[in-house]
C-alpha atoms as a PDB file:
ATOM      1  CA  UNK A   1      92.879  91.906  92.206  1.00  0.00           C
ATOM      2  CA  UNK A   2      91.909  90.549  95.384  1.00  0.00           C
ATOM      3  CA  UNK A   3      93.430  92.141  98.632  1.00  0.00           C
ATOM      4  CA  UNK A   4      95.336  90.245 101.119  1.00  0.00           C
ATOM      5  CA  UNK A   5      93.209  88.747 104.647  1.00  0.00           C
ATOM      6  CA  UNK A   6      94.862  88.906 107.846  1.00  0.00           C
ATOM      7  CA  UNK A   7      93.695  88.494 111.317  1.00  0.00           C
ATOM      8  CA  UNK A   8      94.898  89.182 114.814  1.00  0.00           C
ATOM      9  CA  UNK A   9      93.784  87.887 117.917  1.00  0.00           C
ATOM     10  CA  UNK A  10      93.547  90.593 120.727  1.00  0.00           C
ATOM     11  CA  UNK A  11      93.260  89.357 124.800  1.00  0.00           C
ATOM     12  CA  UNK A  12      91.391  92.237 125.930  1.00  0.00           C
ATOM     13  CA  UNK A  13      87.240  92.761 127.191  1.00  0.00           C
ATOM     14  CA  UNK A  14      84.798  92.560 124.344  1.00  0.00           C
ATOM     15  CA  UNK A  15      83.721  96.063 125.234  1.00  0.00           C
ATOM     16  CA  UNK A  16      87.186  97.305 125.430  1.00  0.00           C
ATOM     17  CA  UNK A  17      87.169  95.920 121.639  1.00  0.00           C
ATOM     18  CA  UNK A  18      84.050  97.321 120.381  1.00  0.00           C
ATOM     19  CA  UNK A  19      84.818 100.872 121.716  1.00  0.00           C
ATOM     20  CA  UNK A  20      88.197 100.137 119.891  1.00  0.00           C
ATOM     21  CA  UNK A  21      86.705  99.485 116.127  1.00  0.00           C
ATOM     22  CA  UNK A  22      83.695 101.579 116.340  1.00  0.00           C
ATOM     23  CA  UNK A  23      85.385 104.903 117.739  1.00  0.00           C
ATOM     24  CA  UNK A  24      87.061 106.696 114.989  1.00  0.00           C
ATOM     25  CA  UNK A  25      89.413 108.311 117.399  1.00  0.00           C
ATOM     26  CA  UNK A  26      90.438 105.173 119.823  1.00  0.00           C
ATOM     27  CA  UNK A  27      90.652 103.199 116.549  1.00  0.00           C
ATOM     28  CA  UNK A  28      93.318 105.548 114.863  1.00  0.00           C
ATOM     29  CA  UNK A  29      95.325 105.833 118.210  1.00  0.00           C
ATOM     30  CA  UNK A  30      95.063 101.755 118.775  1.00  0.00           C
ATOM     31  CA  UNK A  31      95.941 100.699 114.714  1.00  0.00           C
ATOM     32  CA  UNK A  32      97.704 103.746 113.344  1.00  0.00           C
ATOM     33  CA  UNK A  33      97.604 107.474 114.001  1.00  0.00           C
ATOM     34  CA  UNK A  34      96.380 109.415 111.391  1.00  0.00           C
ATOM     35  CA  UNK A  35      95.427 105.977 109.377  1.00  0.00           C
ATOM     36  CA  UNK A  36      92.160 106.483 107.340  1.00  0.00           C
ATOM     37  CA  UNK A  37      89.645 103.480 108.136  1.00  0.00           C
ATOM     38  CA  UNK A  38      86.038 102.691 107.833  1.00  0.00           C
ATOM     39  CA  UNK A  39      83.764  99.788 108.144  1.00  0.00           C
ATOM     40  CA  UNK A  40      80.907  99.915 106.519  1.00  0.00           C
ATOM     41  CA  UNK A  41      78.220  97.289 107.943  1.00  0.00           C
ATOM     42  CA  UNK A  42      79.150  96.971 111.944  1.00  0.00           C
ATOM     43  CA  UNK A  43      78.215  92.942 111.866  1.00  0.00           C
ATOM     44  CA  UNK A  44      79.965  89.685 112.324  1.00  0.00           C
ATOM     45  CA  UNK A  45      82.303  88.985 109.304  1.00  0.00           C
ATOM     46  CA  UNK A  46      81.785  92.590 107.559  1.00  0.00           C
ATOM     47  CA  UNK A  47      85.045  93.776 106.106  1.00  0.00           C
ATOM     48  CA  UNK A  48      87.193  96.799 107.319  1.00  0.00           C
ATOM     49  CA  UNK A  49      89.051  99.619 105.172  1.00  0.00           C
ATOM     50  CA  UNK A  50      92.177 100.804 105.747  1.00  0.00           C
ATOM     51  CA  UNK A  51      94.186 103.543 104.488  1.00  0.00           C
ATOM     52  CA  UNK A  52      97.568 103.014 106.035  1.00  0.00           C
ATOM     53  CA  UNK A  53      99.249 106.458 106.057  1.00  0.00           C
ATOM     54  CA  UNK A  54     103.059 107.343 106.427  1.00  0.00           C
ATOM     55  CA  UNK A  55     103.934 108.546 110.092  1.00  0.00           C
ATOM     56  CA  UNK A  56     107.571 110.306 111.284  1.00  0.00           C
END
């Protein structure tokens, strides 16, 4: 089964971005607290994991 694609575009700095995705803490504050996520290769169209979880 393939899984859906989305994108989203995001006016911010590049750096503010990077720190975003590649920091397991700012990335679970910025998507979804206490969200699972990983990407496995950091490089230009490598594909995230996510592991939505239920919040209050």
């Amino acid at each position: 089964m393939a899984h859906p694609k989305s994108s989203i575009l995001i006016q911010k700095n590049v750096e503010v971005i990077w720190n975003a995705i590649t920091n397991d803490e700012s990335f679970s504050e910025w998507y979804a607290p206490g969200s699972k996520w990983s990407i496995p290769k950091l490089e230009v169209g490598s594909k995230a994991n996510f592991t939505l979880m239920p919040n209050v």
